[in-house]
N, C-alpha and C. Protein backbone atom coordinates (compact mmCIF):
# COMPACT_ATOMS: atom_id res chain seq x y z
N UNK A 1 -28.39 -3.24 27.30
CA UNK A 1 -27.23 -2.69 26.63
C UNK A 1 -27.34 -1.17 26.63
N UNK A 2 -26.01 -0.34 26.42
CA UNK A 2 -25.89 1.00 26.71
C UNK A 2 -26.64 1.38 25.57
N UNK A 3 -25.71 2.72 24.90
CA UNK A 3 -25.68 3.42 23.80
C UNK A 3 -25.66 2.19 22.46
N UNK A 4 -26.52 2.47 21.34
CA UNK A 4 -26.00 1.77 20.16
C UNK A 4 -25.93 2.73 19.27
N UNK A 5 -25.43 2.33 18.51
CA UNK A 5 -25.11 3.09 16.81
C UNK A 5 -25.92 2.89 15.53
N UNK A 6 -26.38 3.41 14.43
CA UNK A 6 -26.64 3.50 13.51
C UNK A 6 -25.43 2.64 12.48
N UNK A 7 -25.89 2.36 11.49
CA UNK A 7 -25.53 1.35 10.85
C UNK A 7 -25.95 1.49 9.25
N UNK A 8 -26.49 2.51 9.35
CA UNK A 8 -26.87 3.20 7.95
C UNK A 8 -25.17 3.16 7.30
N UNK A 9 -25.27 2.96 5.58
CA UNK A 9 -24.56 3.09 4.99
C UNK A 9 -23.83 4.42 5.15
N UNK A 10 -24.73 5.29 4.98
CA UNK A 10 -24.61 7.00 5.39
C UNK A 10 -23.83 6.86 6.45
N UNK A 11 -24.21 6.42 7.59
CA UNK A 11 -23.83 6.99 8.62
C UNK A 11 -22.08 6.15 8.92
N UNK A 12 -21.90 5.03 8.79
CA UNK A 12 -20.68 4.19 8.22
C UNK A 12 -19.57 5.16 7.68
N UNK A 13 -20.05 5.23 6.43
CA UNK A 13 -19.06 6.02 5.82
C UNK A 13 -18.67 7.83 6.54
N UNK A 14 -19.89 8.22 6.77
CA UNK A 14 -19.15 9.20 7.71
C UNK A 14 -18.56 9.58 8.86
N UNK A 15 -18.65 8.24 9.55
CA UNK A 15 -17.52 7.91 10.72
C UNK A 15 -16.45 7.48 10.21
N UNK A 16 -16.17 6.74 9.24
CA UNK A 16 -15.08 6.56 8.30
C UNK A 16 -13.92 8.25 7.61
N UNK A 17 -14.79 8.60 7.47
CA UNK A 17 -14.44 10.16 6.48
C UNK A 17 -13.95 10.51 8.00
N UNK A 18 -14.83 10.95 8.73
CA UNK A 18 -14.21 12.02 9.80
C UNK A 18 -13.17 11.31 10.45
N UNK A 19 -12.83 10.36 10.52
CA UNK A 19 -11.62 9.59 10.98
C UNK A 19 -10.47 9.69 10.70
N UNK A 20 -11.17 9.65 8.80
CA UNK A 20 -9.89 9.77 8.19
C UNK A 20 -9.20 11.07 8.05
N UNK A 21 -10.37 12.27 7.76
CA UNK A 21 -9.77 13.96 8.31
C UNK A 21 -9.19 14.07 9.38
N UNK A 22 -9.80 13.38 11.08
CA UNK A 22 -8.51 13.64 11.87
C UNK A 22 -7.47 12.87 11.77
N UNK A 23 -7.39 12.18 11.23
CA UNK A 23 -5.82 12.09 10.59
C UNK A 23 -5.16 12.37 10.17
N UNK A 24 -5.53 12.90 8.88
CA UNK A 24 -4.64 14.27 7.73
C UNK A 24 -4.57 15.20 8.56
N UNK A 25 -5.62 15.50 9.49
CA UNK A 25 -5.55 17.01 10.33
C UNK A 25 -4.10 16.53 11.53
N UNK A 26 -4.10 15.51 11.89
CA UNK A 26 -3.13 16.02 12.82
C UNK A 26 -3.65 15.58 14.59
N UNK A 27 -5.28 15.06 14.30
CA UNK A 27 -6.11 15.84 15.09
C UNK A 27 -5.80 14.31 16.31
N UNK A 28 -5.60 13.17 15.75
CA UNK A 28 -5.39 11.98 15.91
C UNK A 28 -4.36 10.87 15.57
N UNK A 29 -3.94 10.02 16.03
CA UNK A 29 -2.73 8.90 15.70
C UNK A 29 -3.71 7.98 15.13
N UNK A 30 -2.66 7.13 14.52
CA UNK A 30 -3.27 5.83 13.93
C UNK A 30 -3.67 5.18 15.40
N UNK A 31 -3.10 4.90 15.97
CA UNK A 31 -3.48 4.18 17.38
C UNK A 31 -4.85 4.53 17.84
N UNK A 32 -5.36 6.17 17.70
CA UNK A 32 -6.20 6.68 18.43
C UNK A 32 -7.39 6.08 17.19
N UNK A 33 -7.37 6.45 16.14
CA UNK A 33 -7.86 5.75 14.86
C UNK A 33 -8.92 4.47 15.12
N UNK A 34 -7.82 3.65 15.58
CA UNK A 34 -8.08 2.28 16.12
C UNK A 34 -8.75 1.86 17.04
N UNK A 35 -8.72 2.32 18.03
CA UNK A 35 -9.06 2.64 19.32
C UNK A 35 -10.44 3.27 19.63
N UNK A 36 -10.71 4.27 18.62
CA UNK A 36 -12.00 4.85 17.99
C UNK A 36 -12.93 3.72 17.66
N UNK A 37 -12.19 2.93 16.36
CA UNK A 37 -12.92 2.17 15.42
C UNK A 37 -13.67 0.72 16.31
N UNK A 38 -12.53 0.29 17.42
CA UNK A 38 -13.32 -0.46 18.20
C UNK A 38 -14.02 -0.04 19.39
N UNK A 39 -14.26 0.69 19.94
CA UNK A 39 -14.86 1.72 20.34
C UNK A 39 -16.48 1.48 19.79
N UNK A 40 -16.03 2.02 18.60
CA UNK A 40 -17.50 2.15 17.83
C UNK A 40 -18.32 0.72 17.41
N UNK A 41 -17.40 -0.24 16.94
CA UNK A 41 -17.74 -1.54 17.12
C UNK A 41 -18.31 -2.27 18.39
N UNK A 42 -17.76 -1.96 19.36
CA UNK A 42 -18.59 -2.56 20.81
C UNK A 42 -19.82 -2.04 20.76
N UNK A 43 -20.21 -0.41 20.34
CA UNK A 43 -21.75 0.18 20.19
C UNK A 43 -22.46 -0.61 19.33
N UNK A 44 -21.99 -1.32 18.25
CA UNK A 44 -22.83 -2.09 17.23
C UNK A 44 -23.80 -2.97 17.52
N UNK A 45 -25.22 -3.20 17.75
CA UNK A 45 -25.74 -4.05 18.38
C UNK A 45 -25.12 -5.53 17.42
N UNK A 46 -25.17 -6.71 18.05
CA UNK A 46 -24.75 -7.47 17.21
C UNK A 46 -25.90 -8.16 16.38
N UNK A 47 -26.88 -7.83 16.49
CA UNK A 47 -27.58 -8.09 15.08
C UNK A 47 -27.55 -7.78 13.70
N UNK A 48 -26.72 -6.34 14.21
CA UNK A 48 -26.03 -5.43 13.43
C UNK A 48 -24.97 -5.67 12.73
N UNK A 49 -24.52 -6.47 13.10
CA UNK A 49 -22.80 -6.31 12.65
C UNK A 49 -22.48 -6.41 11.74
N UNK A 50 -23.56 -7.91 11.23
CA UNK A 50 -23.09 -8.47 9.12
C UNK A 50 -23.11 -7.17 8.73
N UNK A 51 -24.37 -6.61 8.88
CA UNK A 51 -24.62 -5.34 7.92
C UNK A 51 -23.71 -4.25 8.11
N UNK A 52 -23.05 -3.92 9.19
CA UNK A 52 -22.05 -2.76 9.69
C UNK A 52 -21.14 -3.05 9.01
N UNK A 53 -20.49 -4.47 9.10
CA UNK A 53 -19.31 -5.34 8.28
C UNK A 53 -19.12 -4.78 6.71
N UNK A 54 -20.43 -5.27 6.58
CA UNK A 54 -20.86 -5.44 4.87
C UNK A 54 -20.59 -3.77 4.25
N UNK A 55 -21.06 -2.91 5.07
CA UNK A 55 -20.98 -1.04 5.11
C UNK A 55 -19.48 -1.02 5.15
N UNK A 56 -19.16 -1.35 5.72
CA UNK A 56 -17.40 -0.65 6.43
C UNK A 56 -16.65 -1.72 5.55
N UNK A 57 -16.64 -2.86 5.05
CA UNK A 57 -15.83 -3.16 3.88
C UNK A 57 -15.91 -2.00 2.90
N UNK A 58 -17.05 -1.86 2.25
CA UNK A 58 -17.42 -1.36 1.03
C UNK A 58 -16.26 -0.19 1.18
N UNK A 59 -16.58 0.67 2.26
CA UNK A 59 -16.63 2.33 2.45
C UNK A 59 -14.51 2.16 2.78
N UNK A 60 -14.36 0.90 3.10
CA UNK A 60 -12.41 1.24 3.09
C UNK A 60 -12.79 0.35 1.92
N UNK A 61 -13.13 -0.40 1.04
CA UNK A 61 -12.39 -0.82 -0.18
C UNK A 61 -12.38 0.71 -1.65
N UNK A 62 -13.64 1.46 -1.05
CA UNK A 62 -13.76 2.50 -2.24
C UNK A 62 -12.99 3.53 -1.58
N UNK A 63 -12.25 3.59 -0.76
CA UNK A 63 -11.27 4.79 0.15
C UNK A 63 -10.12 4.52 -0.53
N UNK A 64 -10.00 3.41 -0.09
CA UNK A 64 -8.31 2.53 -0.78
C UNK A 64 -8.46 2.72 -2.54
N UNK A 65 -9.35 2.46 -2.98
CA UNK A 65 -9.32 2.60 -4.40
C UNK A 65 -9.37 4.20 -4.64
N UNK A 66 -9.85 4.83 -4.29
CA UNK A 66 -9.38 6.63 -4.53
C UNK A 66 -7.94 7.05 -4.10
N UNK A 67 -7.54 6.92 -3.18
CA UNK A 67 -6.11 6.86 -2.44
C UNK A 67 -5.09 6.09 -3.55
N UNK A 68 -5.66 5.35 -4.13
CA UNK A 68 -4.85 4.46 -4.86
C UNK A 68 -4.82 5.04 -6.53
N UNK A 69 -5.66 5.51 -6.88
CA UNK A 69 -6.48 6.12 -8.25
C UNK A 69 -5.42 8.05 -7.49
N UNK A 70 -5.40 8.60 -6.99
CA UNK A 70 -4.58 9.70 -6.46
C UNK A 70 -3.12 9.49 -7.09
N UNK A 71 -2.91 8.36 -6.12
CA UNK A 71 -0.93 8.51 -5.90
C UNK A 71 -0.99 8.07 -7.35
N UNK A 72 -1.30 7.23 -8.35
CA UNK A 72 -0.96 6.84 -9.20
C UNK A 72 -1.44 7.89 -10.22
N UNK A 73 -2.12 8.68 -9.75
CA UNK A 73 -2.34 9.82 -10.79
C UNK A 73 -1.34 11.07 -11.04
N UNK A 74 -0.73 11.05 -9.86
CA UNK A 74 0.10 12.37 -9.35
C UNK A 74 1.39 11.98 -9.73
N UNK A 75 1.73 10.15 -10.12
CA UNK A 75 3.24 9.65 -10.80
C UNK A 75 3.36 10.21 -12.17
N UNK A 76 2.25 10.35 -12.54
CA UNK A 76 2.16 10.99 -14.16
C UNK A 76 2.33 11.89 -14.46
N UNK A 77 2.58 12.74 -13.51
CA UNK A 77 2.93 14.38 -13.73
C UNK A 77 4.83 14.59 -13.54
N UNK A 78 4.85 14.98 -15.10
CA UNK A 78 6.29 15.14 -14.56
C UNK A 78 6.91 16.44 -13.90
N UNK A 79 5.99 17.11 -13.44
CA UNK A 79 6.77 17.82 -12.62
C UNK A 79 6.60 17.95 -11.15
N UNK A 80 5.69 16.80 -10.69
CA UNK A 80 5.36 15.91 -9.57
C UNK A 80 6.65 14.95 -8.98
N UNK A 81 6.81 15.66 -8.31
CA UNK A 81 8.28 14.27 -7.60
C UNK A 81 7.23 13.94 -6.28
N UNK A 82 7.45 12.62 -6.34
CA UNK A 82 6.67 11.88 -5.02
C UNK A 82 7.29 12.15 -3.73
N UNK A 83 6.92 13.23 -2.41
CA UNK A 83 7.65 12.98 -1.17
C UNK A 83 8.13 11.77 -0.64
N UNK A 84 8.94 11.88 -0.02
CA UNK A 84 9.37 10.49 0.78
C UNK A 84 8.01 9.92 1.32
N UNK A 85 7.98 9.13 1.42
CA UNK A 85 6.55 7.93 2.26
C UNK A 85 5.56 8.17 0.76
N UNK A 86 5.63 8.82 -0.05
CA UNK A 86 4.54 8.95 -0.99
C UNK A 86 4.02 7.45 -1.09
N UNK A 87 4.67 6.82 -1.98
CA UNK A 87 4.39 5.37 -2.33
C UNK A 87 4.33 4.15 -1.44
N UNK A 88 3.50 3.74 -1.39
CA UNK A 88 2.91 2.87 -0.80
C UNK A 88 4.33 1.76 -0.53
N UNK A 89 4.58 1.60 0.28
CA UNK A 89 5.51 0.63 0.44
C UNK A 89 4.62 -0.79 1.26
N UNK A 90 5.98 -2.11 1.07
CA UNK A 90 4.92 -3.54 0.85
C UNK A 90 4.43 -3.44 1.92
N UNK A 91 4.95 -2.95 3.47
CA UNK A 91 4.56 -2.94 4.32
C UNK A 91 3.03 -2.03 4.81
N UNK A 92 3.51 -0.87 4.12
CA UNK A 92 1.79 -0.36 4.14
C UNK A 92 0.92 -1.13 3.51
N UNK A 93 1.27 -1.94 2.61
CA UNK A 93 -0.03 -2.22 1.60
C UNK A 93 -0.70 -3.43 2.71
N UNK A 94 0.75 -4.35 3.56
CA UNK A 94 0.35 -5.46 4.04
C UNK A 94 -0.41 -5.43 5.35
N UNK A 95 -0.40 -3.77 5.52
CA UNK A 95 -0.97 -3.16 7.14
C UNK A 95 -2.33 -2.84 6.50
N UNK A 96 -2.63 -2.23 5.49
CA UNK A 96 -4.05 -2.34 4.71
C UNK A 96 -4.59 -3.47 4.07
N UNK A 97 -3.90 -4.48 4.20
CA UNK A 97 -4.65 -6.01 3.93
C UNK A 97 -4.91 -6.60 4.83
N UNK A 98 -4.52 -6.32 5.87
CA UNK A 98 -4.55 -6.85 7.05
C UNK A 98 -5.71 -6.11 7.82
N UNK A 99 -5.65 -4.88 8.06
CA UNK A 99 -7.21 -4.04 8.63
C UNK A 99 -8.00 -4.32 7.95
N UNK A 100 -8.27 -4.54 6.35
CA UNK A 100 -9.22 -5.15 6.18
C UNK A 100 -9.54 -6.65 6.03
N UNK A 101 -9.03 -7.45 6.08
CA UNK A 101 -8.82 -8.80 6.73
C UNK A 101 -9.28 -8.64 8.30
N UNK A 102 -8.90 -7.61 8.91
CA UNK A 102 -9.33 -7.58 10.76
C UNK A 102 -11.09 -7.41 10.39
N UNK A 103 -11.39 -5.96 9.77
CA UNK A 103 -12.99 -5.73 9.43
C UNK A 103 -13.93 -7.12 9.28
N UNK A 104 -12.86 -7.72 8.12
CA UNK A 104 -13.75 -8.95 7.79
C UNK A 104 -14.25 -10.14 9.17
N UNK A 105 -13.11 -10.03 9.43
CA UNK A 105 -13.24 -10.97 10.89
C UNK A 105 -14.63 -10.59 11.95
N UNK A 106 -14.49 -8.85 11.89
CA UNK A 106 -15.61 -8.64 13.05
C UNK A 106 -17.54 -9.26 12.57
């Protein structure tokens, strides 16, 4: 086998983070996102994987819960008006139940 990856909790979550900055940055599409993420999954040796699994649930369920702990913090301000797309609509929530429903699968 080629190249493998690390699988450290550490190292998980900061392929996670920088993913998620080129995104806010601009730097990347959700597609490219994706594309990345399995990418990085084929490097996983598969002895590896429960434990990569077990890392990369954790690191998007405590992402989603800050993201989520944010927007609902920023409704409380009344002089906060939410941009358009602010709020999570059913369809985002069901595209984030679903990627992590995909995680779980790998």
């Amino acid at each position: 086998m080629g190249q493998e990856v690390s699988v450290s909790y550490q190292a998980v979550k900061s392929r996670v983070y920088r993913l998620i900055d080129s995104l806010v940055e601009g730097a990347k599409t959700e597609q490219e996102i994706q594309e990345s993420m399995q990418r990085w999954w084929k490097l996983v040796h598969p002895a590896d994987r429960p434990m990569a699994k077990k890392y990369l649930t954790a690191v998007l369920a405590k992402s989603n819960a800050t993201l989520g702990a944010i927007t609902d913090g920023l409704g409380e301000f009344k002089e906060f008006s939410p941009a358009a797309g602010m709020e999570m609509d059913r369809s985002s929530k069901m595209r984030t139940a679903a990627a992590q429903s995909h995680a779980s699968a790998m």
